[in-house]
N, C-alpha and C. Protein backbone atom coordinates (compact mmCIF):
# COMPACT_ATOMS: atom_id res chain seq x y z
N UNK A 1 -192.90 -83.70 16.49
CA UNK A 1 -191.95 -82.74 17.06
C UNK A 1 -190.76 -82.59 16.12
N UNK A 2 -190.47 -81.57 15.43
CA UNK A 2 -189.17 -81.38 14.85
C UNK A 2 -188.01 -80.72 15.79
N UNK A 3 -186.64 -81.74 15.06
CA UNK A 3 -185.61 -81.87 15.83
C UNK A 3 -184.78 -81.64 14.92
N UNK A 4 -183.46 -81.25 15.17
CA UNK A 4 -182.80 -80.85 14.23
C UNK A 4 -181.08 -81.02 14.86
N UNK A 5 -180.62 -81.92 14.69
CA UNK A 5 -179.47 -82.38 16.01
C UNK A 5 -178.24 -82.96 15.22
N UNK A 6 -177.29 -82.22 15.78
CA UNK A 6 -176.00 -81.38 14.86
C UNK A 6 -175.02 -82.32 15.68
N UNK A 7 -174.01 -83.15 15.25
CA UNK A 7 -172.78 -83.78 15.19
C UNK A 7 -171.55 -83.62 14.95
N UNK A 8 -170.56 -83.75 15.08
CA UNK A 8 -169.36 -83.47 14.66
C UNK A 8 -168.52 -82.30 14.80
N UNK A 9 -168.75 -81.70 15.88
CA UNK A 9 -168.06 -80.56 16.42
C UNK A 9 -166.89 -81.09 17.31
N UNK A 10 -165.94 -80.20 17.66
CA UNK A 10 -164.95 -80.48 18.69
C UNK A 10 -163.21 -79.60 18.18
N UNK A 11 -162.45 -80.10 18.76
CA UNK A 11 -161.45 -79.70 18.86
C UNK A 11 -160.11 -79.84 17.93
N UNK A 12 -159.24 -78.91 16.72
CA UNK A 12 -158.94 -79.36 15.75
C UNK A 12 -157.90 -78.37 15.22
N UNK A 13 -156.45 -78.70 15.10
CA UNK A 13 -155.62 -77.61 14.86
C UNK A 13 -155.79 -77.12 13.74
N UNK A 14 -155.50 -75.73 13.39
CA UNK A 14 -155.25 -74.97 12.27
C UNK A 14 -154.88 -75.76 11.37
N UNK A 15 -155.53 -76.22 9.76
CA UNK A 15 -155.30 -76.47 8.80
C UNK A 15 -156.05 -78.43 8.45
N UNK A 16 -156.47 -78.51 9.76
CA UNK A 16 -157.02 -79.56 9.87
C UNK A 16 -158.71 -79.71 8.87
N UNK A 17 -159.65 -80.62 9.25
CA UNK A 17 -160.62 -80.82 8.98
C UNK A 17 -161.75 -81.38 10.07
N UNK A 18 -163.04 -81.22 9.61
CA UNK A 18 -163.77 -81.34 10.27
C UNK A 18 -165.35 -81.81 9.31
N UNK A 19 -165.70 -82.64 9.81
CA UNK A 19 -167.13 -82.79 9.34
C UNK A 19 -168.35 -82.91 10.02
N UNK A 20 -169.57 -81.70 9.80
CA UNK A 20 -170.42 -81.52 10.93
C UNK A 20 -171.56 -82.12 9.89
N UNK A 21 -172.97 -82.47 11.00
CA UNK A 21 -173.96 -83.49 10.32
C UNK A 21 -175.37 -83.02 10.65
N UNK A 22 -175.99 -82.47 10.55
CA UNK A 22 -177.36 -82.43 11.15
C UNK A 22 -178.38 -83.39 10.70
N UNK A 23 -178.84 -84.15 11.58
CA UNK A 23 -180.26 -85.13 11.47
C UNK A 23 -181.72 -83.98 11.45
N UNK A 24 -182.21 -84.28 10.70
CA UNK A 24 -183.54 -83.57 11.21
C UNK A 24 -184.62 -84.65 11.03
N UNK A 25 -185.42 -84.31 12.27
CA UNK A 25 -186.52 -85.45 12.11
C UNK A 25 -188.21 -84.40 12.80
N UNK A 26 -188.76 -84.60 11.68
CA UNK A 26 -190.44 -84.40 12.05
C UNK A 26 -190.76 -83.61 11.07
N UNK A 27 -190.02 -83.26 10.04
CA UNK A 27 -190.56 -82.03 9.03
C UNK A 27 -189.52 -82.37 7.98
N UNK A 28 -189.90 -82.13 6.99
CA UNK A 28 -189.01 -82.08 5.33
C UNK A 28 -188.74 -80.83 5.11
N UNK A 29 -187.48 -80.25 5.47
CA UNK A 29 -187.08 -79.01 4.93
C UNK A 29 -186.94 -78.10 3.33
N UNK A 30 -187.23 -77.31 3.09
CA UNK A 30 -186.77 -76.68 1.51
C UNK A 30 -185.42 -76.55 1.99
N UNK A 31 -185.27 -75.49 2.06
CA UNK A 31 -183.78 -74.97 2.78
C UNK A 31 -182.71 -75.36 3.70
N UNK A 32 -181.83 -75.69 3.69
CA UNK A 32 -181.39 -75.96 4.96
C UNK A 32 -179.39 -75.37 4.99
N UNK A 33 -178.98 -75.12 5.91
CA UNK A 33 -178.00 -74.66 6.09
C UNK A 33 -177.48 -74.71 7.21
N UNK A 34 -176.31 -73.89 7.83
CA UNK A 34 -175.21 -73.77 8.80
C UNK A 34 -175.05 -72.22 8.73
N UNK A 35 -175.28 -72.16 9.87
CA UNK A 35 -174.76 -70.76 10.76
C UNK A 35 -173.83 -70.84 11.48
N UNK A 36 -172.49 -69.13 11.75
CA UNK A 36 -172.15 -69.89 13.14
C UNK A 36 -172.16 -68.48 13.78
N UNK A 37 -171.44 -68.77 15.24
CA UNK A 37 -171.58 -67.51 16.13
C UNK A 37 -170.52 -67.87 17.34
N UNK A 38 -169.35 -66.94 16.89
CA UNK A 38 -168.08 -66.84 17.66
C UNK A 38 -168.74 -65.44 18.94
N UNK A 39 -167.79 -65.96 20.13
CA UNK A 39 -168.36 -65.05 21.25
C UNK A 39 -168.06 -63.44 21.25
N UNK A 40 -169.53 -62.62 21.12
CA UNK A 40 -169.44 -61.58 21.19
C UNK A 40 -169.59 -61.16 19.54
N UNK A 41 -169.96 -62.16 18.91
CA UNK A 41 -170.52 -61.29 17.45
C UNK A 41 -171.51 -62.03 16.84
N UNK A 42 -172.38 -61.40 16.28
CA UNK A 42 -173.36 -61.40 15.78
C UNK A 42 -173.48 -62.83 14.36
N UNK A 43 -174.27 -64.06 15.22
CA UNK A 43 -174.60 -65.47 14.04
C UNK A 43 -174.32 -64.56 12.50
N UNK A 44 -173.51 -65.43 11.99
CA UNK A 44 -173.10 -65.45 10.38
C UNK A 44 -173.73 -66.63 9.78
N UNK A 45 -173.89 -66.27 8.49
CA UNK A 45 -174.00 -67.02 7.66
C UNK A 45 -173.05 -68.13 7.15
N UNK A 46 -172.81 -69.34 7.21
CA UNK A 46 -171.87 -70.17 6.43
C UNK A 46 -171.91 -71.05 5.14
N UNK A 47 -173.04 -71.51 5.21
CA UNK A 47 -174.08 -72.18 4.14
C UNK A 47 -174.80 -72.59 4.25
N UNK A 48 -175.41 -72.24 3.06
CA UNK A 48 -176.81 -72.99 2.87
C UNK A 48 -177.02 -73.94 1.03
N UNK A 49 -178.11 -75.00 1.42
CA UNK A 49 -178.25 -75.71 0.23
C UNK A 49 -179.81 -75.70 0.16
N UNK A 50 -180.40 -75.66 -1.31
CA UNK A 50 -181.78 -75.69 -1.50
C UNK A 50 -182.31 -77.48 -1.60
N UNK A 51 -183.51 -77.50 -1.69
CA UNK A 51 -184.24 -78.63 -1.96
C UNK A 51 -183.33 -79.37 -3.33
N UNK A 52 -183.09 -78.15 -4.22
CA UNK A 52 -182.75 -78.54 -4.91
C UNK A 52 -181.52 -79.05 -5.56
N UNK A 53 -180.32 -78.77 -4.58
CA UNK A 53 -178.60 -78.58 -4.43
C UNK A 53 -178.18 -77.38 -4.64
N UNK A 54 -178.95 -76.22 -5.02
CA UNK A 54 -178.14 -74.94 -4.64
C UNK A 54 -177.55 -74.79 -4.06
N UNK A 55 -176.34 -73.91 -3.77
CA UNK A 55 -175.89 -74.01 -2.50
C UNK A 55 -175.33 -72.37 -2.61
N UNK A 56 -175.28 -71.56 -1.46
CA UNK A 56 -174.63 -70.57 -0.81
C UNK A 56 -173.97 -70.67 0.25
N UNK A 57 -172.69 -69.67 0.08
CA UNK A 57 -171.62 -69.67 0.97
C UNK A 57 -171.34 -68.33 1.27
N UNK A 58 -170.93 -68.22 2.83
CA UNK A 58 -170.48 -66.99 3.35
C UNK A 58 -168.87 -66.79 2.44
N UNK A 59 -168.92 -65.56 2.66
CA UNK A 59 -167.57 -65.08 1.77
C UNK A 59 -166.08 -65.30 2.72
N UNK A 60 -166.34 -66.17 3.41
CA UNK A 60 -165.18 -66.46 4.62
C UNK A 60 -164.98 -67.86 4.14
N UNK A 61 -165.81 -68.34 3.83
CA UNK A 61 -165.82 -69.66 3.73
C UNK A 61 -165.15 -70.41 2.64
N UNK A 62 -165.83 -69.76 1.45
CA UNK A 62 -165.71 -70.23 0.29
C UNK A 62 -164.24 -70.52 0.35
N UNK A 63 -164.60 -71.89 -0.79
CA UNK A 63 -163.19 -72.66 -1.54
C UNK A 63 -163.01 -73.57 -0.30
N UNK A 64 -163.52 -73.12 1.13
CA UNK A 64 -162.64 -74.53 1.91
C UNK A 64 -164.09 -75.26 2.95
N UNK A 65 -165.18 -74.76 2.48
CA UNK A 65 -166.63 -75.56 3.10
C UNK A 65 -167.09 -75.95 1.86
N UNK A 66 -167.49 -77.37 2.33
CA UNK A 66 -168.59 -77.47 1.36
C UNK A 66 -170.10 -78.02 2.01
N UNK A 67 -171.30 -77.73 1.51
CA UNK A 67 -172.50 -77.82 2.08
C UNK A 67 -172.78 -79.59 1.40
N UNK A 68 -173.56 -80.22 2.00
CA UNK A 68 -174.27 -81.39 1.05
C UNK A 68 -175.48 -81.63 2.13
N UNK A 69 -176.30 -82.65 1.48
CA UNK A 69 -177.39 -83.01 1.88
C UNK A 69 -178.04 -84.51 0.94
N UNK A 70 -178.23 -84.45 2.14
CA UNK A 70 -178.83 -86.25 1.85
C UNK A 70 -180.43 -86.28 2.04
N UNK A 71 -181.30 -85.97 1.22
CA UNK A 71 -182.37 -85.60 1.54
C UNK A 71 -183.47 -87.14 2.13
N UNK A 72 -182.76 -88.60 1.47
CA UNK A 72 -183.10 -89.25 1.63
C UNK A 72 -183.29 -89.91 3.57
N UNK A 73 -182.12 -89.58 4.08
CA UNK A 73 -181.73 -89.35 4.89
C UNK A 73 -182.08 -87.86 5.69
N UNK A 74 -183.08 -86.98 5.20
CA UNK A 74 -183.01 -85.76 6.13
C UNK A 74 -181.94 -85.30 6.86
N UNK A 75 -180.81 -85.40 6.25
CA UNK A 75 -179.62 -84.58 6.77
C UNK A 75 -178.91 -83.71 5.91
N UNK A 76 -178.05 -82.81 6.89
CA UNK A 76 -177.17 -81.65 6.26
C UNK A 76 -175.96 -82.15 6.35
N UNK A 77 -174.86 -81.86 5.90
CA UNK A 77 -173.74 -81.92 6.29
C UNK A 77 -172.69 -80.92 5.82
N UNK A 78 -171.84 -80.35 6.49
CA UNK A 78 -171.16 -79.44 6.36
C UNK A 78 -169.56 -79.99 6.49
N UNK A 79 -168.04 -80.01 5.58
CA UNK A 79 -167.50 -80.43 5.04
C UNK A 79 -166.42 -79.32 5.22
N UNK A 80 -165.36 -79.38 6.55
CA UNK A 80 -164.71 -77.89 6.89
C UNK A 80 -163.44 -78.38 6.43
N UNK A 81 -162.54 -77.79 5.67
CA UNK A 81 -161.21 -78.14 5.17
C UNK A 81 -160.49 -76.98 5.57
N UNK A 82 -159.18 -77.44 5.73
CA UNK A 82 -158.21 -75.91 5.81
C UNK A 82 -158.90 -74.94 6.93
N UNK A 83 -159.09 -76.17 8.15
CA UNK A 83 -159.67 -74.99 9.12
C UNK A 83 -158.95 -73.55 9.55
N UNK A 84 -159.08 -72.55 10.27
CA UNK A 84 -158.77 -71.23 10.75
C UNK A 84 -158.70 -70.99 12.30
N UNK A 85 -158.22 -70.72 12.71
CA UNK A 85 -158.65 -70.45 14.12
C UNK A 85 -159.52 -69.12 14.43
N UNK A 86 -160.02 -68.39 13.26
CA UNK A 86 -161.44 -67.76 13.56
C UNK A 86 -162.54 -68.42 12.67
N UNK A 87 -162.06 -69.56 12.71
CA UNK A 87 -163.48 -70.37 12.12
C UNK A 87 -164.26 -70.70 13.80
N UNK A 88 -163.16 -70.80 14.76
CA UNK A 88 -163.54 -71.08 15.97
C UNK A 88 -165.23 -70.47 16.30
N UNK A 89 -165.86 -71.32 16.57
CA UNK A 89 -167.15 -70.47 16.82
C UNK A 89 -168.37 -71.78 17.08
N UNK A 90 -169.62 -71.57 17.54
CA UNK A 90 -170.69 -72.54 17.89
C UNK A 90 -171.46 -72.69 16.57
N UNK A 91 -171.52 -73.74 15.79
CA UNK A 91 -172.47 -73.86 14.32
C UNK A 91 -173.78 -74.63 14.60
N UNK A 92 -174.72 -73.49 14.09
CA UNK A 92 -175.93 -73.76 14.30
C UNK A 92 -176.61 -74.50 12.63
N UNK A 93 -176.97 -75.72 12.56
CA UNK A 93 -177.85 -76.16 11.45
C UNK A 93 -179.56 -75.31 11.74
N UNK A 94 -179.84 -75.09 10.64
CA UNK A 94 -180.90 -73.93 10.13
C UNK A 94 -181.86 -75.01 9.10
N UNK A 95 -183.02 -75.11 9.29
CA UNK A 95 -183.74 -74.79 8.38
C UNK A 95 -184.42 -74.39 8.03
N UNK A 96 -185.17 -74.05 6.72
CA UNK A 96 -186.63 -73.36 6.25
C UNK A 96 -187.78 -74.20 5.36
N UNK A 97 -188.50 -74.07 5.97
CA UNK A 97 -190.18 -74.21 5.39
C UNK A 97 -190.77 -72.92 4.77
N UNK A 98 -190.96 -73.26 3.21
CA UNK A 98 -191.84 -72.18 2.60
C UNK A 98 -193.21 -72.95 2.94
N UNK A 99 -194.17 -71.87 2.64
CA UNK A 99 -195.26 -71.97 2.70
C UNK A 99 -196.05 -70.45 2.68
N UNK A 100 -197.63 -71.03 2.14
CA UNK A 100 -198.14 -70.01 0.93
C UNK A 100 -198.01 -68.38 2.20
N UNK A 101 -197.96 -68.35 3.31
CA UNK A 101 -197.78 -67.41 4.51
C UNK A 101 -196.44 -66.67 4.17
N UNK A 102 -195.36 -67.70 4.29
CA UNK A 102 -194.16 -67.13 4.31
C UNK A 102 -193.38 -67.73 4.57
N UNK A 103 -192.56 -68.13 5.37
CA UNK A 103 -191.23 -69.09 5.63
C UNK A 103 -191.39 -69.30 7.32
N UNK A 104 -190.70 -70.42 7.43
CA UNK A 104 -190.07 -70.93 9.16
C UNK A 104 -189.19 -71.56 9.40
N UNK A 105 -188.26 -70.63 10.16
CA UNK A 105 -187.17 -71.31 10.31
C UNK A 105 -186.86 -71.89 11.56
N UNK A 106 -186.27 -72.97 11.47
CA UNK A 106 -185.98 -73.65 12.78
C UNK A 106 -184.64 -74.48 12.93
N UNK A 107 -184.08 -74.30 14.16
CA UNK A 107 -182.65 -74.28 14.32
C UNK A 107 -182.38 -75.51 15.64
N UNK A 108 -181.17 -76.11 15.09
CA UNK A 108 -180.79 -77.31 16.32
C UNK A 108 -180.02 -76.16 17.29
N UNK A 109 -179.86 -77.14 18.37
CA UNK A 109 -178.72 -76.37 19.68
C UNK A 109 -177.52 -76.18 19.15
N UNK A 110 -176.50 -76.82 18.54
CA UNK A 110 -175.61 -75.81 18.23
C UNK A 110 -174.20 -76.99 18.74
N UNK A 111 -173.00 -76.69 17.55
CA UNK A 111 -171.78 -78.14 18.14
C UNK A 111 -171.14 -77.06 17.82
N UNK A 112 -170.18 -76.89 19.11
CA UNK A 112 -168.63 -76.41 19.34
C UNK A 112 -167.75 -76.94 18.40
N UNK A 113 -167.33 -75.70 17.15
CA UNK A 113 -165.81 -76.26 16.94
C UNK A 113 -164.60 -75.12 17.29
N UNK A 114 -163.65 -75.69 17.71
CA UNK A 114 -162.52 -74.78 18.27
C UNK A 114 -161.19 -75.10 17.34
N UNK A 115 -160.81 -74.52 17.33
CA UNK A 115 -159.80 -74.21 15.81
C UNK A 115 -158.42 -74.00 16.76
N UNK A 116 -157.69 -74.81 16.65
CA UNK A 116 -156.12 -74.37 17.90
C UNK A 116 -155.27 -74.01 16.87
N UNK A 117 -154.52 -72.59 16.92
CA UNK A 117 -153.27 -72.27 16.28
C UNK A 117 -152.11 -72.83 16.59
């Protein structure tokens, strides 16, 4: 059964920090990343890192997230500095499986962070 179970969310004034964690267990990801989705708009992109340490960042983000991964460990971790109070939003850890078909992605439930001005 793959699981994919996200840590480190919660409550954190403007300019603060935060560090979120995803475990994944039952599958070895290529891809893996962070989404998020503030109420009433449409999941964004925040980052993502390859198998290989690539990494992509939403254009909101950059300069104050950083993505890592511990592959040894099957985890993500996401690294929030200089929070915002429209960073406020639910972050979903993402990952992807290539394969010779096409890709699959599969996503944990999701950790509240709230950003107080």
């Amino acid at each position: 059964q793959v699981q994919l179970v996200e840590s480190g969310g919660g409550l954190v004034q403007a300019g603060g920090s935060l560090r979120l964690s995803c475990v994944v267990s039952g599958i070895r990801l290529n891809r893996m990343g962070w989404y998020r989705q503030a109420p009433g708009n449409q999941r964004e992109l925040v980052a993502t890192i390859s198998s290989g340490g690539t990494t992509n960042y939403g254009d909101s983000v950059k300069g104050r997230f950083t993505i890592s991964r511990d592959n040894a460990k099957n985890t993500v971790y996401l690294q929030m500095n200089s929070l915002k109070p429209e960073d406020t939003a639910v972050y979903y850890c993402n990952g992807v499986v290539y394969n010779i078909g096409g890709s699959r992605d599969y996503w944990g439930q999701g950790t509240q962070v709230t950003v107080s001005s």
